[in-house]
N, C-alpha and C. Protein backbone atom coordinates (compact mmCIF):
# COMPACT_ATOMS: atom_id res chain seq x y z
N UNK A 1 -129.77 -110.08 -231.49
CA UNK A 1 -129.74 -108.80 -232.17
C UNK A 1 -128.29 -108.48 -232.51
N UNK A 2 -127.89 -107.53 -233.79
CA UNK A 2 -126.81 -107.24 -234.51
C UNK A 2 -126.37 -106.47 -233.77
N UNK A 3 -125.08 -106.35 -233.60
CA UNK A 3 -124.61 -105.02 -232.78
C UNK A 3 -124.63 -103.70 -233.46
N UNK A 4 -124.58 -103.84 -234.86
CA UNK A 4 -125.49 -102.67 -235.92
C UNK A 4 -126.76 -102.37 -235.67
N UNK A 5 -127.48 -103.11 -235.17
CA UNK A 5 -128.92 -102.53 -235.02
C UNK A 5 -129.25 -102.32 -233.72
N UNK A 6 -128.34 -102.78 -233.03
CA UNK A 6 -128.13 -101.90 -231.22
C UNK A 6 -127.85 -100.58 -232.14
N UNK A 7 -126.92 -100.50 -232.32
CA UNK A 7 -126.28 -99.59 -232.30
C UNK A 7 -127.53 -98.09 -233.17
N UNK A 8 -128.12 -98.91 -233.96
CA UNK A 8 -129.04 -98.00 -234.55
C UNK A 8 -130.03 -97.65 -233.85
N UNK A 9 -130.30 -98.59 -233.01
CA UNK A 9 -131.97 -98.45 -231.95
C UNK A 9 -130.74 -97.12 -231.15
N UNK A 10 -129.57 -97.39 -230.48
CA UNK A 10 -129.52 -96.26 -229.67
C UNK A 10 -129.11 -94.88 -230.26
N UNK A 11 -128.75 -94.90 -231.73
CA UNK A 11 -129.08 -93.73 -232.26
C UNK A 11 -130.18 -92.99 -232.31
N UNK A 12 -131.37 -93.71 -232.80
CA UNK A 12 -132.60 -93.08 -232.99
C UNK A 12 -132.89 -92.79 -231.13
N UNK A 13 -133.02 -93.76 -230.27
CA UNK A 13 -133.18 -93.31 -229.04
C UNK A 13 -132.71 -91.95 -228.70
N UNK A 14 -131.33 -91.71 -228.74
CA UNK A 14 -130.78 -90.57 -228.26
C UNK A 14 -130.94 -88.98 -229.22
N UNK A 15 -131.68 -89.61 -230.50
CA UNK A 15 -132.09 -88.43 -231.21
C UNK A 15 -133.25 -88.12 -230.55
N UNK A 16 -134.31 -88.91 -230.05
CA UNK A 16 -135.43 -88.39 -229.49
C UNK A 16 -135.36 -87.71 -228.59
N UNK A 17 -134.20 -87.86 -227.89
CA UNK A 17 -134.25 -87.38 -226.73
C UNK A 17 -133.25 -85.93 -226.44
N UNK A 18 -132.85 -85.34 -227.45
CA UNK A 18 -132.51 -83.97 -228.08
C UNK A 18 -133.96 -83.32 -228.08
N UNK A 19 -133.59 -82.36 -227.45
CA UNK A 19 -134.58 -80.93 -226.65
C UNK A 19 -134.19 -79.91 -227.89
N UNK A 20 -135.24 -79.72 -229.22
CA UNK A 20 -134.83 -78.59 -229.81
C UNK A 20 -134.67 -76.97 -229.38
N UNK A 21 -133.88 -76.19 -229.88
CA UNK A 21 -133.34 -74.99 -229.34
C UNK A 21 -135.03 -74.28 -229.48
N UNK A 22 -134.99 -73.35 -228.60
CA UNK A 22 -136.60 -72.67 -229.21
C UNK A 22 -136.32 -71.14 -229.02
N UNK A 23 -136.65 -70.33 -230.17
CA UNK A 23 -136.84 -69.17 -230.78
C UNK A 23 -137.19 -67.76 -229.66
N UNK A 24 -136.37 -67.35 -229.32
CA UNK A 24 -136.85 -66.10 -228.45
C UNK A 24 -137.67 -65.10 -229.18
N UNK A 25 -138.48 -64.48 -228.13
CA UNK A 25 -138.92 -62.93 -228.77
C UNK A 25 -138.37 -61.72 -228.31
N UNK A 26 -137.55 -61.06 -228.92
CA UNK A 26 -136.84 -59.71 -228.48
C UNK A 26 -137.69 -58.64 -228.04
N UNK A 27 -138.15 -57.98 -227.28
CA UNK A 27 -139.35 -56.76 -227.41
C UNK A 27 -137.96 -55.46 -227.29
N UNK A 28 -138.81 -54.73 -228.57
CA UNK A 28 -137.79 -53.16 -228.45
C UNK A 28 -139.21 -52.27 -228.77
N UNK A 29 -138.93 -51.37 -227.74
CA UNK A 29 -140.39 -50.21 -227.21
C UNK A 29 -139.46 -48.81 -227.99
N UNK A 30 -140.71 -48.54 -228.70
CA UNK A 30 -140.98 -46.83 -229.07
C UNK A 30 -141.43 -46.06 -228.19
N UNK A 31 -141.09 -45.22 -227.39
CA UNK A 31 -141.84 -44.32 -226.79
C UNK A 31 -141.41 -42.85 -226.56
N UNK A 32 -142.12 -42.07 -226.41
CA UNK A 32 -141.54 -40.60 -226.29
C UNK A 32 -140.41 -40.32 -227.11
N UNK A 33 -140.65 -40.99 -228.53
CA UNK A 33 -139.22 -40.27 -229.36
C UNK A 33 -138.37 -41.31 -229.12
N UNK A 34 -138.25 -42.07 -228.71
CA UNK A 34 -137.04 -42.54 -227.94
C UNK A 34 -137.34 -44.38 -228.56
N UNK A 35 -136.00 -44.67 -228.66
CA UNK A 35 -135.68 -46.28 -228.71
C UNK A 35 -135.26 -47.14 -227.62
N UNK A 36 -136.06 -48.18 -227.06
CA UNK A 36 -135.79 -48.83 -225.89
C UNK A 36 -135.40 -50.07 -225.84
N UNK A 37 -134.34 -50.92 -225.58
CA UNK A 37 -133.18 -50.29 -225.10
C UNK A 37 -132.70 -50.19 -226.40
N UNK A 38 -131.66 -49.27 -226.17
CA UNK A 38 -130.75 -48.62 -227.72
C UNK A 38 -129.69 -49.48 -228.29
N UNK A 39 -129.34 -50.42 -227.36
CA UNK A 39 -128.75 -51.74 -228.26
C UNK A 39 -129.36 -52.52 -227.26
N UNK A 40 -129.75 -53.73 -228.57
CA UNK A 40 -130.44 -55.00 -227.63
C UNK A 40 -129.93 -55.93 -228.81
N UNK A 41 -129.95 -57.45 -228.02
CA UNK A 41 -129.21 -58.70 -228.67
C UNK A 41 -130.10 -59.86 -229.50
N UNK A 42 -130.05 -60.09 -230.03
CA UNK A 42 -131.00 -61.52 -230.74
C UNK A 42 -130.02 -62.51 -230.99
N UNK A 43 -130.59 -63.19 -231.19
CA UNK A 43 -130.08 -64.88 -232.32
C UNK A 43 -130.85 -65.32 -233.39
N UNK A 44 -130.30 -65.36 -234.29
CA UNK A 44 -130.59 -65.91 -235.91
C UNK A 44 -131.61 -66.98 -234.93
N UNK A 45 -132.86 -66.67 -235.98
CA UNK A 45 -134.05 -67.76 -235.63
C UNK A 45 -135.05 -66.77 -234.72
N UNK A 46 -134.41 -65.61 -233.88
CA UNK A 46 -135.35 -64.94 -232.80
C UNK A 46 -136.09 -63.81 -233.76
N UNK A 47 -137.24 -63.70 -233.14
CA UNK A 47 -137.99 -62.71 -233.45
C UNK A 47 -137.84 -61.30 -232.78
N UNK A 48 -137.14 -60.55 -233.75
CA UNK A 48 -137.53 -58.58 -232.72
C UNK A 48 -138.91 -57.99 -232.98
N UNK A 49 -139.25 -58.20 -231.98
CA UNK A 49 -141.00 -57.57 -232.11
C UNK A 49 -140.78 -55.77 -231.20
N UNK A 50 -140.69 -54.86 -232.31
CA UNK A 50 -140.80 -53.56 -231.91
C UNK A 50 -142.27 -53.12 -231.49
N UNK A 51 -142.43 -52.23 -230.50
CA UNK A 51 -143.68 -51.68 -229.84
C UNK A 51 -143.75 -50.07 -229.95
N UNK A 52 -144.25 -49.67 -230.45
CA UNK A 52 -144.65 -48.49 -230.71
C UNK A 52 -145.69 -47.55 -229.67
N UNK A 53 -145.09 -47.46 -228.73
CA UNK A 53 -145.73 -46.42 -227.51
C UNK A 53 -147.03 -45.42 -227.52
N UNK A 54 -145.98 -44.63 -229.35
CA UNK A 54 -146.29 -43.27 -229.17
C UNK A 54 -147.38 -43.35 -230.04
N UNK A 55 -148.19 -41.89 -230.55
CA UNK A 55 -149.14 -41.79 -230.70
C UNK A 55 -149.25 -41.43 -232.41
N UNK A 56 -147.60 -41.42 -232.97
CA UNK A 56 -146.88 -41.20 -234.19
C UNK A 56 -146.13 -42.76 -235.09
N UNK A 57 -146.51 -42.61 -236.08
CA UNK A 57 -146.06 -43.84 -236.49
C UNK A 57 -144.22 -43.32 -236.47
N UNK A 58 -143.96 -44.91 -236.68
CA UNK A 58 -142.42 -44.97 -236.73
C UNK A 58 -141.80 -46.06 -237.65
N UNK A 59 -140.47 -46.04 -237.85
CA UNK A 59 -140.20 -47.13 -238.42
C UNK A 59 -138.87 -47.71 -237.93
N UNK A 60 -138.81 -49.28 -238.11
CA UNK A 60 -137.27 -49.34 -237.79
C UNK A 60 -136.69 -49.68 -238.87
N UNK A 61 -135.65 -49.04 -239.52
CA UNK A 61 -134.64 -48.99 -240.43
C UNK A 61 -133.76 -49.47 -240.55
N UNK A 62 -132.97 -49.99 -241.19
CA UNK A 62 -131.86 -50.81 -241.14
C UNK A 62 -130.89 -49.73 -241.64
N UNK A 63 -129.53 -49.41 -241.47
CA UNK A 63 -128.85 -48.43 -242.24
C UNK A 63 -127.85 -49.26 -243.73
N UNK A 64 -127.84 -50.49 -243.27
CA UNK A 64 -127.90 -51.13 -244.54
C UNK A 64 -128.58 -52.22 -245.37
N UNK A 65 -129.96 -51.60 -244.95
CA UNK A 65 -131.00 -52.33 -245.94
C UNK A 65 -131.41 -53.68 -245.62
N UNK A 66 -130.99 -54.50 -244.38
CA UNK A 66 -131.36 -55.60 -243.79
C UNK A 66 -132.90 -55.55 -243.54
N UNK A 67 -133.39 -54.44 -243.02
CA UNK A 67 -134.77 -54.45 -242.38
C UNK A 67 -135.76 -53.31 -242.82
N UNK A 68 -136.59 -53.21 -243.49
CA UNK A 68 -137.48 -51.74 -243.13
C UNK A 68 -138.61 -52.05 -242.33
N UNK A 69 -138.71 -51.80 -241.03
CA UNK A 69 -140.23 -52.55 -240.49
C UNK A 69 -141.03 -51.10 -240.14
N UNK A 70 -142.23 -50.81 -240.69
CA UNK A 70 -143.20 -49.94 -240.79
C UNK A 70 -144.25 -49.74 -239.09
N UNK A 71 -144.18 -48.94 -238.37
CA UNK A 71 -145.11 -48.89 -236.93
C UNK A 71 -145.96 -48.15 -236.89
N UNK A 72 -147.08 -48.29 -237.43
CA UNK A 72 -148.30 -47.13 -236.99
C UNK A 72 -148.34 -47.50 -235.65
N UNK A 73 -148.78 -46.04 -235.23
CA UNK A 73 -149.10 -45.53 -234.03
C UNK A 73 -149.99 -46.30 -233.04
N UNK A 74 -149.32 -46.82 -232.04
CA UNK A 74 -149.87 -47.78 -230.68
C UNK A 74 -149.90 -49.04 -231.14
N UNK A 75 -148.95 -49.56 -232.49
CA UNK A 75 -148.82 -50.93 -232.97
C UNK A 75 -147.31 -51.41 -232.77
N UNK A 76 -147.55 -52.79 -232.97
CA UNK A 76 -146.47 -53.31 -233.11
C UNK A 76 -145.98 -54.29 -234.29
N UNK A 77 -144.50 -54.49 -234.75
CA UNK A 77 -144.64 -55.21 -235.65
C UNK A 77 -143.17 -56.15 -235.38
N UNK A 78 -142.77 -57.11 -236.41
CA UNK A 78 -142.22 -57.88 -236.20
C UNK A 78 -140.51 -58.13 -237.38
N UNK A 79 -139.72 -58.80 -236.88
CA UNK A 79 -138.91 -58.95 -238.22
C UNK A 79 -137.71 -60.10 -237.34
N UNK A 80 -138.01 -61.73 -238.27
CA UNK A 80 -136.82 -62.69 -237.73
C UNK A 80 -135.74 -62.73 -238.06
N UNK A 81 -135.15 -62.59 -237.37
CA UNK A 81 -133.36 -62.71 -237.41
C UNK A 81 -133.04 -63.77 -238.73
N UNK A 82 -132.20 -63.36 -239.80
CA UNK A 82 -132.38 -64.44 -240.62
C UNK A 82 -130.42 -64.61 -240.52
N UNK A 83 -129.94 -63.76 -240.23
CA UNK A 83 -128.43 -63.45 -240.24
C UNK A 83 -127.57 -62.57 -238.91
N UNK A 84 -126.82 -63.47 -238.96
CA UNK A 84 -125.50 -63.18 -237.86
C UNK A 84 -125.69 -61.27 -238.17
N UNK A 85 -125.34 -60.81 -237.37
CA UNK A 85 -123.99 -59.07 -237.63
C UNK A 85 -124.50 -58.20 -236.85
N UNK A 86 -124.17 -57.10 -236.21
CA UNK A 86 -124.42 -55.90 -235.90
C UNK A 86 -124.92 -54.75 -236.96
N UNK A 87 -126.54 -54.25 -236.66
CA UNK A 87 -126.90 -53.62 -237.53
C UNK A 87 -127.84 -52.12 -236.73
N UNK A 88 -126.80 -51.09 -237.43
CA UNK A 88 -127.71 -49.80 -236.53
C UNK A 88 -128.55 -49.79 -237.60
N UNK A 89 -130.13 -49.25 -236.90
CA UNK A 89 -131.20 -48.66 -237.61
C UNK A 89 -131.45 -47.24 -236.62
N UNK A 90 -132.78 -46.48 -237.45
CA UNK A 90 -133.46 -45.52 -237.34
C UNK A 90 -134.40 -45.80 -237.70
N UNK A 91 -135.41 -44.24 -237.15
CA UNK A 91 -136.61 -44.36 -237.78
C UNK A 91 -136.71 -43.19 -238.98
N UNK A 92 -137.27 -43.43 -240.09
CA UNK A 92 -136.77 -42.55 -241.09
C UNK A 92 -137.97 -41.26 -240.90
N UNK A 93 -139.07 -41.47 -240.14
CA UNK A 93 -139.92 -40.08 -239.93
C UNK A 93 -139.13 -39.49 -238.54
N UNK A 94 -138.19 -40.11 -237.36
CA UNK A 94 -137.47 -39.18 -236.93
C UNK A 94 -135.75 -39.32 -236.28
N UNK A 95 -135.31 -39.14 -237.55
CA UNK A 95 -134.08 -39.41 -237.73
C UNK A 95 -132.70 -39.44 -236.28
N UNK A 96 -133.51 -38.80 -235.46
CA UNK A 96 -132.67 -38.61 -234.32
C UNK A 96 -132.83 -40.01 -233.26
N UNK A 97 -133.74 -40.50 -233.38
CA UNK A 97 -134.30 -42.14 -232.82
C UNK A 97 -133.20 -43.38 -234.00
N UNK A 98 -132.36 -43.36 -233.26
CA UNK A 98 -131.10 -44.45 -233.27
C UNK A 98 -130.95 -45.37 -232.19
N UNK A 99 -130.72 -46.78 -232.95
CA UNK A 99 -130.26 -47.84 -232.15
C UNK A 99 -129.42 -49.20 -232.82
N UNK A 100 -129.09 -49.72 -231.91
CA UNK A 100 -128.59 -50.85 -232.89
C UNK A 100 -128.88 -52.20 -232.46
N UNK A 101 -128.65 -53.46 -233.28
CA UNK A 101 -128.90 -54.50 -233.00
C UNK A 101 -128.69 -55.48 -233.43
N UNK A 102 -127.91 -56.03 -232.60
CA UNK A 102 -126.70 -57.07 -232.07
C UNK A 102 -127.09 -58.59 -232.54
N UNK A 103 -127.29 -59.01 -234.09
CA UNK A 103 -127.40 -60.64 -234.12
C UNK A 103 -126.59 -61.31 -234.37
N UNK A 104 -126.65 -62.53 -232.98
CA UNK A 104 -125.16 -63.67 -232.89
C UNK A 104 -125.83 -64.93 -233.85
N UNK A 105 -125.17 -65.79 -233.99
CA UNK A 105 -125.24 -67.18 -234.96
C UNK A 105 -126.02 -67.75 -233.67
């Protein structure tokens, strides 16, 4: 055997054997008015799955237009990290429910 095609068998070997990274799920809870926790962290690729407690729909907002995710009442919904940055949202039915959230590369 070629020492090129060693060399290729132990390429492909050691690619198999790379453990791909796998996708977290963030949970951020609505409840009583309130945003839980009020900054929480992701990674590009993770999913923030918001939970909606209360008995009022809600939304989470992006304050610059990254996200609008819509929550009827005792639902939950979802939105994947597609980009790095720090982004505060709200909910636009009650403006005093602020938080932010923290996505690294």
């Amino acid at each position: 055997m070629t020492p090129g095609r060693l060399l290729s068998i132990a390429a492909i070997m050691l690619a198999s054997m790379v453990v791909p990274a796998h996708a977290a799920t963030v949970q951020i809870t609505m409840e009583n008015l309130e945003i839980k926790p009020a900054e929480a962290s992701a990674k590009v690729g993770d999913t923030v799955e918001w939970i909606n407690k209360d008995v009022v729909a809600h939304t989470a907002t992006a304050n610059n237009g990254d996200f609008d995710v819509s929550l009827p009442a005792k639902k939950s919904a979802t939105f994947v990290v597609k980009k790095a940055g720090a982004v505060n949202y709200y909910c636009r039915f009650h403006p005093n429910m602020r938080a932010t959230l923290k996505m690294e590369p």
